[in-house]
PDB file of N, CA and C in Angstrom:
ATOM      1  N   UNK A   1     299.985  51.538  22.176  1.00  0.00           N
ATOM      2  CA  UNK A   1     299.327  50.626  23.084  1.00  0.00           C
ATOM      3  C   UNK A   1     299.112  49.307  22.334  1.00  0.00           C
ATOM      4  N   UNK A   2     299.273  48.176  23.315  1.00  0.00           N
ATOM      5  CA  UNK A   2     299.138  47.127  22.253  1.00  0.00           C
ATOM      6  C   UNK A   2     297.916  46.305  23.082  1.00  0.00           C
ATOM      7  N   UNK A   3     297.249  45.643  22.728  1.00  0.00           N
ATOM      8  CA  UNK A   3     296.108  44.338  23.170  1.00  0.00           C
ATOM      9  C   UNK A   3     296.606  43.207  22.811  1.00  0.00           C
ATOM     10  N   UNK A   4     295.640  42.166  23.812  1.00  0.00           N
ATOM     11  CA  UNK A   4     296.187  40.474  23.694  1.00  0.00           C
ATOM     12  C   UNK A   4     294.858  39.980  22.494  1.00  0.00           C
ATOM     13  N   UNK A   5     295.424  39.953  21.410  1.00  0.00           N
ATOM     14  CA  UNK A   5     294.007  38.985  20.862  1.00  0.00           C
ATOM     15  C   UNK A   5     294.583  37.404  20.833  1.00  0.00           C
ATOM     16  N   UNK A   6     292.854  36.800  21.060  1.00  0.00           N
ATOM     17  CA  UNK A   6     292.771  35.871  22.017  1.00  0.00           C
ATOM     18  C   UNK A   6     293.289  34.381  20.739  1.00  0.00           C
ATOM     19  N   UNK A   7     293.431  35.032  19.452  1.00  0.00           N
ATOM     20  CA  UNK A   7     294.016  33.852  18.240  1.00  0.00           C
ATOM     21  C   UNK A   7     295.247  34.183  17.728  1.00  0.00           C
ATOM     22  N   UNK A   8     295.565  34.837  18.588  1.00  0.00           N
ATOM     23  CA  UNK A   8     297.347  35.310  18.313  1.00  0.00           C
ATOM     24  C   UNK A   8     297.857  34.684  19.237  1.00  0.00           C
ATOM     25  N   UNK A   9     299.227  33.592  19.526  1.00  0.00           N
ATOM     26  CA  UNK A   9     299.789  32.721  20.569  1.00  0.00           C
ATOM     27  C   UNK A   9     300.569  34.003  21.408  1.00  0.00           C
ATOM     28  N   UNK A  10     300.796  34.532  21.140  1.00  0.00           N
ATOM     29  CA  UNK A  10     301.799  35.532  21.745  1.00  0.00           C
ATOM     30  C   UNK A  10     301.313  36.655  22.362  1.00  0.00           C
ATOM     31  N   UNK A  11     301.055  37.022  23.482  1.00  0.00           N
ATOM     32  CA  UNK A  11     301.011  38.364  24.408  1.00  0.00           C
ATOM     33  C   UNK A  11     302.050  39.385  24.252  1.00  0.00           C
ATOM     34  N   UNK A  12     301.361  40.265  24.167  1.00  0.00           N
ATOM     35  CA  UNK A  12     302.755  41.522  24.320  1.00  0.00           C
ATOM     36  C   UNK A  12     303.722  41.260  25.394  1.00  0.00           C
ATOM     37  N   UNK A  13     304.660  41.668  25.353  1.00  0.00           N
ATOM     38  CA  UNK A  13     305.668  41.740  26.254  1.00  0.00           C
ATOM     39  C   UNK A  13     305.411  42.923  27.693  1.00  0.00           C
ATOM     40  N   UNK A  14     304.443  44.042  26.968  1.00  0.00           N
ATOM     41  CA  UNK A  14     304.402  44.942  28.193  1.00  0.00           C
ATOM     42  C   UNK A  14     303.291  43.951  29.263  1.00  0.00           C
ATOM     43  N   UNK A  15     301.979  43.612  28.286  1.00  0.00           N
ATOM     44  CA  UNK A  15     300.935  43.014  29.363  1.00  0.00           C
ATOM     45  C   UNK A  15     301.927  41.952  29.953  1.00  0.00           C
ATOM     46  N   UNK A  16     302.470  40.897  29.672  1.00  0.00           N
ATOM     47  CA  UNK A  16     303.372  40.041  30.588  1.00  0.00           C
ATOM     48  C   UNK A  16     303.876  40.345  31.439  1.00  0.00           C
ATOM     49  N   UNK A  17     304.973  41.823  31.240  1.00  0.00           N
ATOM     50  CA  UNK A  17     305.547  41.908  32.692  1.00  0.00           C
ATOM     51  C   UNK A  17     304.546  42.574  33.810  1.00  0.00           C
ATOM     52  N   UNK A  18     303.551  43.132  33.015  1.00  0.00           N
ATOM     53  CA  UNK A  18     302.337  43.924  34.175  1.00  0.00           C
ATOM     54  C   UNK A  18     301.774  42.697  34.840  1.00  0.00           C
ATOM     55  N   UNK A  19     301.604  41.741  33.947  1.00  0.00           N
ATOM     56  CA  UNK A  19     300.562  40.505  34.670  1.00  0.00           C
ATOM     57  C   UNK A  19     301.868  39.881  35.998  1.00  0.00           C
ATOM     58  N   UNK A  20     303.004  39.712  35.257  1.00  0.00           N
ATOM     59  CA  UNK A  20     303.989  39.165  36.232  1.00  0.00           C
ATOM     60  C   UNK A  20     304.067  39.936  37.606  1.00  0.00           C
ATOM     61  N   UNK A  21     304.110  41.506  37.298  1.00  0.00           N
ATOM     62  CA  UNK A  21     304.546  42.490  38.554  1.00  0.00           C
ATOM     63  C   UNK A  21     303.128  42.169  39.357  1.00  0.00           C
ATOM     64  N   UNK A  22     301.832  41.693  39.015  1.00  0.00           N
ATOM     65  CA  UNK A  22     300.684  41.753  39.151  1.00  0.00           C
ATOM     66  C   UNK A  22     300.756  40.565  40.249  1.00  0.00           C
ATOM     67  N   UNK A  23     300.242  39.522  39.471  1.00  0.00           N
ATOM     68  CA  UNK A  23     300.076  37.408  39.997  1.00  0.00           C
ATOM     69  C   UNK A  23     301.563  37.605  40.723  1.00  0.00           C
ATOM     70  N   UNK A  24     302.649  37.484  40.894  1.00  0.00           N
ATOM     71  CA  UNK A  24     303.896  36.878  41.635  1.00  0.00           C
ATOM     72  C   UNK A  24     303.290  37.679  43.076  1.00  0.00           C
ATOM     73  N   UNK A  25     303.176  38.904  43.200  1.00  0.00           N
ATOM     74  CA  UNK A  25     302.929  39.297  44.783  1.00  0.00           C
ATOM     75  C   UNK A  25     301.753  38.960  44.716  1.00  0.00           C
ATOM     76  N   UNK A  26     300.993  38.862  44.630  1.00  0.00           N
ATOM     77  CA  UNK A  26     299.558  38.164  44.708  1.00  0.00           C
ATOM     78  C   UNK A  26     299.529  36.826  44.988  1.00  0.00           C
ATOM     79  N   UNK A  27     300.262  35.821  44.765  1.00  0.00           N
ATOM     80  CA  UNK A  27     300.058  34.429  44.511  1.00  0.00           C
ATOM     81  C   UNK A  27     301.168  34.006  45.928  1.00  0.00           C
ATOM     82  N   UNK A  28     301.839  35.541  45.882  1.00  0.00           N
ATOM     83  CA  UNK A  28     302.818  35.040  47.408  1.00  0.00           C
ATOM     84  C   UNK A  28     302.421  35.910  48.517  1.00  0.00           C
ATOM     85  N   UNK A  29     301.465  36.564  48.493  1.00  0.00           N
ATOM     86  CA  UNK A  29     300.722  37.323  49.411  1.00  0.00           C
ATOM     87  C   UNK A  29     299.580  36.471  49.952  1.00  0.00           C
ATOM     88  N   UNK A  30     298.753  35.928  49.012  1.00  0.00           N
ATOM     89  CA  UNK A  30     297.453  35.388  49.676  1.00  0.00           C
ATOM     90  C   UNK A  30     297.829  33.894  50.476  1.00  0.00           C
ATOM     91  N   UNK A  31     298.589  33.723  50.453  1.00  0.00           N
ATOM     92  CA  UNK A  31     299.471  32.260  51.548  1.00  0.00           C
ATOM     93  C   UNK A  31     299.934  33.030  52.793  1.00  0.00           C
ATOM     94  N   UNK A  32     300.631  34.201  52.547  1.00  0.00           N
ATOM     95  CA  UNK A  32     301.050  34.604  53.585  1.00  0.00           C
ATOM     96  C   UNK A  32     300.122  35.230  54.405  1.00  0.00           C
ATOM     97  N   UNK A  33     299.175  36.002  53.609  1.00  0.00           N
ATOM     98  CA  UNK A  33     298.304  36.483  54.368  1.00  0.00           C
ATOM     99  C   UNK A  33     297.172  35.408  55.595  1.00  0.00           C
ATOM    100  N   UNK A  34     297.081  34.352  54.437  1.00  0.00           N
ATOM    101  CA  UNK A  34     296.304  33.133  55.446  1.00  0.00           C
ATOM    102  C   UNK A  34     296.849  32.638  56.572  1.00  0.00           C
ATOM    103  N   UNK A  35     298.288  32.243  56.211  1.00  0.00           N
ATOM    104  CA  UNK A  35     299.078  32.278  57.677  1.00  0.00           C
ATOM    105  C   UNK A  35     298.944  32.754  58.902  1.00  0.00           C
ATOM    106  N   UNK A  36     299.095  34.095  58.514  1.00  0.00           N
ATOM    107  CA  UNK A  36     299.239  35.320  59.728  1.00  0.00           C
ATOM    108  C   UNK A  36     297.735  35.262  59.918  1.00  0.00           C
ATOM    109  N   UNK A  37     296.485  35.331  59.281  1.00  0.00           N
ATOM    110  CA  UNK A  37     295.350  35.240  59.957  1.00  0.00           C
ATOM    111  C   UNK A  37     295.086  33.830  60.662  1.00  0.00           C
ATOM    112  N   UNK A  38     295.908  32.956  60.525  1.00  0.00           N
ATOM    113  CA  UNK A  38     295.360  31.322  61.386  1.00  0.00           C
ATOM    114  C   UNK A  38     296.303  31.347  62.617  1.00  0.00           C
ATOM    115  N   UNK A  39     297.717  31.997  62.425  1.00  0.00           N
ATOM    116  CA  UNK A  39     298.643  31.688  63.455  1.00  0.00           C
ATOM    117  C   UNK A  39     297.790  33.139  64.097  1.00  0.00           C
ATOM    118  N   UNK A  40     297.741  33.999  63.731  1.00  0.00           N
ATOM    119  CA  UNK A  40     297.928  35.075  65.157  1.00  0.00           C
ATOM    120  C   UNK A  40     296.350  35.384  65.649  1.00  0.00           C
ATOM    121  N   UNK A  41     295.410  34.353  65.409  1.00  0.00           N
ATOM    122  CA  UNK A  41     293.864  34.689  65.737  1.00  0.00           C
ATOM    123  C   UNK A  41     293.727  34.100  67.050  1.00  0.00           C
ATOM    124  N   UNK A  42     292.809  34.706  68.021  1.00  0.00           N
ATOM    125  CA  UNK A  42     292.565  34.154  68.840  1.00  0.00           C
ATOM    126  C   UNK A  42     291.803  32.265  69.050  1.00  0.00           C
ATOM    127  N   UNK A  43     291.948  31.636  69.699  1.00  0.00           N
ATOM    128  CA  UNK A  43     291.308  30.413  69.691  1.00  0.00           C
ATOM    129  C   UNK A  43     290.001  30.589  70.051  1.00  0.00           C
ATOM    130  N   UNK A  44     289.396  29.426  69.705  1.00  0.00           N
ATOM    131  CA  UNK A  44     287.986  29.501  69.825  1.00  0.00           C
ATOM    132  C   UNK A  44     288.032  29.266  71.661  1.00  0.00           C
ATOM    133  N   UNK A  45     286.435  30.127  71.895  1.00  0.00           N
ATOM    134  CA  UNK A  45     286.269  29.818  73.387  1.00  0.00           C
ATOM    135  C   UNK A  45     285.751  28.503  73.410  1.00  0.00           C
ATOM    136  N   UNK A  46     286.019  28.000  74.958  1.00  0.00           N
ATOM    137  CA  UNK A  46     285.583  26.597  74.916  1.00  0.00           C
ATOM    138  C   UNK A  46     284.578  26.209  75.818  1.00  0.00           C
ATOM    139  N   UNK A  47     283.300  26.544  75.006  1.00  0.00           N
ATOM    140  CA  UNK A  47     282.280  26.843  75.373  1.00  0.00           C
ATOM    141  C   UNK A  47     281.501  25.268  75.542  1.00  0.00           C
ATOM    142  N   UNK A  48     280.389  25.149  76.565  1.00  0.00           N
ATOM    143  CA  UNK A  48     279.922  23.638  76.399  1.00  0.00           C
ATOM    144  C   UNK A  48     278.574  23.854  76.405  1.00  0.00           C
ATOM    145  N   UNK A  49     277.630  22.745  75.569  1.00  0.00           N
ATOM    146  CA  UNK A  49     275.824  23.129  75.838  1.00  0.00           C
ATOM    147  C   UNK A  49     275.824  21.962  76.901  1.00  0.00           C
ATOM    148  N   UNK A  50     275.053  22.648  77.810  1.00  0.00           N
ATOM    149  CA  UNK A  50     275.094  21.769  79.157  1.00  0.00           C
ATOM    150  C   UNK A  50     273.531  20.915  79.036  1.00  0.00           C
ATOM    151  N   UNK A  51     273.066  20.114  78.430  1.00  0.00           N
ATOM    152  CA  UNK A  51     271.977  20.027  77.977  1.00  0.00           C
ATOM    153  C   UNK A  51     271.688  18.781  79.421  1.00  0.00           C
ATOM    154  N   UNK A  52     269.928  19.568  79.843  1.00  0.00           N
ATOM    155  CA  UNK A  52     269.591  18.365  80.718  1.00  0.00           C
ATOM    156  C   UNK A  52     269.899  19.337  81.991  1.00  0.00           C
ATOM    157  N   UNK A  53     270.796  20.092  82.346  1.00  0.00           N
ATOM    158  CA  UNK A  53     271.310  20.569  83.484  1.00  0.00           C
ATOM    159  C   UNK A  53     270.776  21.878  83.793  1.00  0.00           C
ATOM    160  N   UNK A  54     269.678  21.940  84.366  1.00  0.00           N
ATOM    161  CA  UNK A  54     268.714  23.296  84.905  1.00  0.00           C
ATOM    162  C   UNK A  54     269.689  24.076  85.779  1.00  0.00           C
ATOM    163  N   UNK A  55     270.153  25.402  85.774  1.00  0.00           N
ATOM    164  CA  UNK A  55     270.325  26.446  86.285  1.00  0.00           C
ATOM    165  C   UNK A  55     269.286  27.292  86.391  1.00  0.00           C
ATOM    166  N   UNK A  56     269.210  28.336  87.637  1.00  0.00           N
ATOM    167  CA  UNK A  56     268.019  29.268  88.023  1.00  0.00           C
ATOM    168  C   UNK A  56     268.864  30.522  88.014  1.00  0.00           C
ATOM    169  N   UNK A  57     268.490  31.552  87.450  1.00  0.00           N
ATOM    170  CA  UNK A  57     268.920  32.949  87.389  1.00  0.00           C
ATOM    171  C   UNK A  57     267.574  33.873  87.788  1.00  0.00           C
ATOM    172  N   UNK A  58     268.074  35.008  88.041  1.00  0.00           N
ATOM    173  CA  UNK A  58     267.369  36.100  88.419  1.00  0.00           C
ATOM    174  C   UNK A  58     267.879  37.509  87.942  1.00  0.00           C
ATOM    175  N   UNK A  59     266.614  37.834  87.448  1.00  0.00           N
ATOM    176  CA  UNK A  59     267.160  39.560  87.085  1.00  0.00           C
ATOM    177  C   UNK A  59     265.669  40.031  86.313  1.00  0.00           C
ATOM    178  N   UNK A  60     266.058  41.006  85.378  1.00  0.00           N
ATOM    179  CA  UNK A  60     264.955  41.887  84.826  1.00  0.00           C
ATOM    180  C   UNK A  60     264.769  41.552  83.557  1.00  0.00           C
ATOM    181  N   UNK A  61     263.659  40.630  82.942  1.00  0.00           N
ATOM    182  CA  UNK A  61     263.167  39.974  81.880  1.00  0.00           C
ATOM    183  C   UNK A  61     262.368  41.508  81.234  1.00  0.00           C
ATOM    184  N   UNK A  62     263.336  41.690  80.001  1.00  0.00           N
ATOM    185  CA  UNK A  62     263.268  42.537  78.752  1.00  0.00           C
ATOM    186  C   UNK A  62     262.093  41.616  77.214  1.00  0.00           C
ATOM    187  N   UNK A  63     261.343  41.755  76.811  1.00  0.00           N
ATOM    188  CA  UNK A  63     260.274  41.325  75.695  1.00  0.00           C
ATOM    189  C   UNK A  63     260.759  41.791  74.467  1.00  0.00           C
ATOM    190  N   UNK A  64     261.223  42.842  74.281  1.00  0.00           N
ATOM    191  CA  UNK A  64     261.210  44.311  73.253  1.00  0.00           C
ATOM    192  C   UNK A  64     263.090  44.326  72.698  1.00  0.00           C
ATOM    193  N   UNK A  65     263.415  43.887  71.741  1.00  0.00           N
ATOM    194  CA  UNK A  65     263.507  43.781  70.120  1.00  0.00           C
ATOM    195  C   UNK A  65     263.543  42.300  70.361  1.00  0.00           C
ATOM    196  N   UNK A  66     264.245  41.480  71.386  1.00  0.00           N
ATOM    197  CA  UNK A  66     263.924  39.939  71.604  1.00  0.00           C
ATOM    198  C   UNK A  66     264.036  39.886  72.677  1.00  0.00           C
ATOM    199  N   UNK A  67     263.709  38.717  73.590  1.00  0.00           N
ATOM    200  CA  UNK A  67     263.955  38.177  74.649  1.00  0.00           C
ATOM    201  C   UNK A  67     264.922  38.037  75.559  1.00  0.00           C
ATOM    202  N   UNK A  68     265.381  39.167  76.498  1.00  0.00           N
ATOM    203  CA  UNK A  68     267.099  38.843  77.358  1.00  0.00           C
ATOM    204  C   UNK A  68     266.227  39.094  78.769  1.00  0.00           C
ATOM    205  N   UNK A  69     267.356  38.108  79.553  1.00  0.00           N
ATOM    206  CA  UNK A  69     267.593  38.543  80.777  1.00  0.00           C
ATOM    207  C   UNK A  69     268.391  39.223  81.479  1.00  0.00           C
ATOM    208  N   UNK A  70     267.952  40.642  81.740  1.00  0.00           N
ATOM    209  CA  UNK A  70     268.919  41.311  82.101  1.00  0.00           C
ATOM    210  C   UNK A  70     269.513  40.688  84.024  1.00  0.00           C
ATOM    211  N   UNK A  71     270.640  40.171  83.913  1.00  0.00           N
ATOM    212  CA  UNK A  71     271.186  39.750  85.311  1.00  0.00           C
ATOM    213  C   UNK A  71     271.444  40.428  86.277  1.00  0.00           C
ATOM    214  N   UNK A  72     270.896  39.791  87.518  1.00  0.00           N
ATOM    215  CA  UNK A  72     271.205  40.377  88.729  1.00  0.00           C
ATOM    216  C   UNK A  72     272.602  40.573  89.006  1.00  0.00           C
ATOM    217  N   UNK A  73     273.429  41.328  89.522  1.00  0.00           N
ATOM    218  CA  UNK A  73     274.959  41.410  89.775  1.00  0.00           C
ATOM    219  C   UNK A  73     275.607  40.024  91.035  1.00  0.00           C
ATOM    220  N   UNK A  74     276.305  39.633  90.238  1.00  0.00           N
ATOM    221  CA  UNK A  74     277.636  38.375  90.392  1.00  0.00           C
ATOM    222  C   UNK A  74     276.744  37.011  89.783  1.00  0.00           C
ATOM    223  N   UNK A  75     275.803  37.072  88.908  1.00  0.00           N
ATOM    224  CA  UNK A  75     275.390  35.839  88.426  1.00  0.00           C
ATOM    225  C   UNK A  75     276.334  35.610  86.973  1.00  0.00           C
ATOM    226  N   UNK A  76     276.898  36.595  86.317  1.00  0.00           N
ATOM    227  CA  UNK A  76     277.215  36.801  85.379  1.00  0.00           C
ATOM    228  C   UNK A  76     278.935  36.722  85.772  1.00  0.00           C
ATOM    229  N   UNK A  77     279.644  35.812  84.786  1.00  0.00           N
ATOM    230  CA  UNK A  77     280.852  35.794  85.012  1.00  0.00           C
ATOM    231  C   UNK A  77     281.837  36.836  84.897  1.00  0.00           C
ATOM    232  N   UNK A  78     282.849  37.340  85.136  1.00  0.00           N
ATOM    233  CA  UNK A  78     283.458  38.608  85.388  1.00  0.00           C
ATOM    234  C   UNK A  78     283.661  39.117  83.589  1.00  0.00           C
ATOM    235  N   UNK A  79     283.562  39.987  83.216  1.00  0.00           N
ATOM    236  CA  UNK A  79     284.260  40.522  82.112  1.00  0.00           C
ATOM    237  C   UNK A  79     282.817  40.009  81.100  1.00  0.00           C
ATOM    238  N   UNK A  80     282.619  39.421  81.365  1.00  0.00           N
ATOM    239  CA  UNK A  80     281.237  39.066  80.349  1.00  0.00           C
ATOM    240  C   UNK A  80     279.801  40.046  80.647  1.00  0.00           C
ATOM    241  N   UNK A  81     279.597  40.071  79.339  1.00  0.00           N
ATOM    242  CA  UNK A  81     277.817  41.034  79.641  1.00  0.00           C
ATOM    243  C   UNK A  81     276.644  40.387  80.593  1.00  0.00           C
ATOM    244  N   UNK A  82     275.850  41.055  81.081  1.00  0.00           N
ATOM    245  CA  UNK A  82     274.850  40.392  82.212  1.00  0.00           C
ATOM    246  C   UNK A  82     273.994  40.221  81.541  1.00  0.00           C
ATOM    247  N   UNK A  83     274.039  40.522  79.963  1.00  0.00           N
ATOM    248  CA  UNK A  83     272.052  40.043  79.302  1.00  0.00           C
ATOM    249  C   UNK A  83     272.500  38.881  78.723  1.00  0.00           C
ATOM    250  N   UNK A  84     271.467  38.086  79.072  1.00  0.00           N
ATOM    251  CA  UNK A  84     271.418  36.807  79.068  1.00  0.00           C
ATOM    252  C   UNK A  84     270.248  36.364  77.518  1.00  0.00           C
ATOM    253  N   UNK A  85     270.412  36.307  76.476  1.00  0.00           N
ATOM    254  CA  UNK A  85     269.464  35.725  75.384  1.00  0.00           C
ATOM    255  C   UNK A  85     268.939  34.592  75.632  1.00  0.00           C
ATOM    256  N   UNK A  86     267.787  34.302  75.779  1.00  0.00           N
ATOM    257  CA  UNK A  86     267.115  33.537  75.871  1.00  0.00           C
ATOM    258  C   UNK A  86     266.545  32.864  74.589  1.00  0.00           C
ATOM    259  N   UNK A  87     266.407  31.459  74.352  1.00  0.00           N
ATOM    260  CA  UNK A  87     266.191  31.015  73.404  1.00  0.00           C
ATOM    261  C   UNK A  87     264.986  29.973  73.217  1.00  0.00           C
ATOM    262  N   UNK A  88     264.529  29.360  72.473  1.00  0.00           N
ATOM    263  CA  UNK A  88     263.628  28.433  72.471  1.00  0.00           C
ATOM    264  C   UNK A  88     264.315  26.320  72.214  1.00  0.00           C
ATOM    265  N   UNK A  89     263.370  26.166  72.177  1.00  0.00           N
ATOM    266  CA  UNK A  89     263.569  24.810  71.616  1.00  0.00           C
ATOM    267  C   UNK A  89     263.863  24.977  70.193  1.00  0.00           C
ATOM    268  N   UNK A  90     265.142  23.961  70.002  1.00  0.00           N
ATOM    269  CA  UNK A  90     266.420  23.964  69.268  1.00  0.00           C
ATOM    270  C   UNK A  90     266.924  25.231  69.061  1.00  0.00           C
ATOM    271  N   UNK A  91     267.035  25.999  69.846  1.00  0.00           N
ATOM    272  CA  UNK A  91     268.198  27.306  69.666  1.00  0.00           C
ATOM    273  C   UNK A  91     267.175  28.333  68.727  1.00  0.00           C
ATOM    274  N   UNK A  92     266.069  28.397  68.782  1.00  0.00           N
ATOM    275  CA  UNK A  92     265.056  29.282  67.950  1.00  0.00           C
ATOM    276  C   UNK A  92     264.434  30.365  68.874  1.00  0.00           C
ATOM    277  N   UNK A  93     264.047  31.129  68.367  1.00  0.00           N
ATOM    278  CA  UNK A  93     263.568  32.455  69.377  1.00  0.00           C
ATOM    279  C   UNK A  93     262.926  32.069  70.090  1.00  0.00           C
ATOM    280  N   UNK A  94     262.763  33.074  71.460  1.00  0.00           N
ATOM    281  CA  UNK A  94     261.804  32.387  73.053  1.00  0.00           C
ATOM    282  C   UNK A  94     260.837  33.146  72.821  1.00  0.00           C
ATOM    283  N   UNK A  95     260.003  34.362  71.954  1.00  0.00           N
ATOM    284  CA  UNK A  95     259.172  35.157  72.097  1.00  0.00           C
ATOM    285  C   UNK A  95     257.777  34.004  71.867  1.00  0.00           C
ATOM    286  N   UNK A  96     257.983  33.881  71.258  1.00  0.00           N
ATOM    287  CA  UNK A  96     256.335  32.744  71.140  1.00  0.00           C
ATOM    288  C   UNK A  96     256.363  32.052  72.755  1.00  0.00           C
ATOM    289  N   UNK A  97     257.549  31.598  73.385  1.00  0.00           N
ATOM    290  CA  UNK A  97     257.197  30.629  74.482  1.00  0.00           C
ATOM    291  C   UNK A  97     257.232  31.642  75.652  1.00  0.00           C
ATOM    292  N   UNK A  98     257.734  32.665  75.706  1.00  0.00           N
ATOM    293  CA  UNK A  98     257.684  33.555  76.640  1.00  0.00           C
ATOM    294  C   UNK A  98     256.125  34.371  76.029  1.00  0.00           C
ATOM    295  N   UNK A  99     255.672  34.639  75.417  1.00  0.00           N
ATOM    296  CA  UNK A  99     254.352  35.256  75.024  1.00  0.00           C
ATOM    297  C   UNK A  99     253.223  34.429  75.848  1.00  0.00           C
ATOM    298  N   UNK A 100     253.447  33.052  75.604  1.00  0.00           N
ATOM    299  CA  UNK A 100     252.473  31.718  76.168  1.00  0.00           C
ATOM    300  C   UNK A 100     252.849  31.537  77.837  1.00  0.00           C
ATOM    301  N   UNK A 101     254.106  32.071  78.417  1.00  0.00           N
ATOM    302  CA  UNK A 101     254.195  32.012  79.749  1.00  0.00           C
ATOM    303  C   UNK A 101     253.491  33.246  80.757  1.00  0.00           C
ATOM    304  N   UNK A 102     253.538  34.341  79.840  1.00  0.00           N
ATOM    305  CA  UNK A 102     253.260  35.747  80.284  1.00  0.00           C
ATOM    306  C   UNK A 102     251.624  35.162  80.255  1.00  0.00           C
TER     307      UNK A 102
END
């Protein structure tokens, strides 16, 4: 067995070709791999904050682990869940402002 000491210029010949068989698919894997995760991911949804613009919903207001509205049926767009998270001013939990409405 041989070791690399670190004041000797020269590496063994076995650690070289291990490091080579090692870094070459590695160094041509992690490009490819980034690729295939950017080309074949879904796109972002294109979601908008409608700020200023009051909508009224109806359904069954849940308190208990956080704040949802559970939706009445066809308020909720097809294929999407009917609980609705409710939030506070700047996007922060509603339990303090729903605690003060109750």
């Amino acid at each position: 067995m041989s070791y690399f000491i670190g004041w000797n210029d020269q590496m063994p010949a076995r650690n070289k070709k291990a490091l080579r068989k090692l870094l070459i698919p590695v160094f041509i894997g992690i490009p490819v791999l980034t690729f295939c995760l950017v080309f074949f991911s879904k796109p972002f949804n294109d979601h908008q904050f409608e700020l200023g613009q009051i909508k009224s919903f109806t359904g069954t207001y849940y308190a208990d682990p956080f704040p949802v509205l559970l939706l009445e049926e066809g308020q909720s767009p097809d294929g999407y869940d009917p609980a609705a998270l409710l939030v506070g001013y700047g996007k922060n939990g509603a339990k303090g402002f729903m605690e003060s409405i109750e």
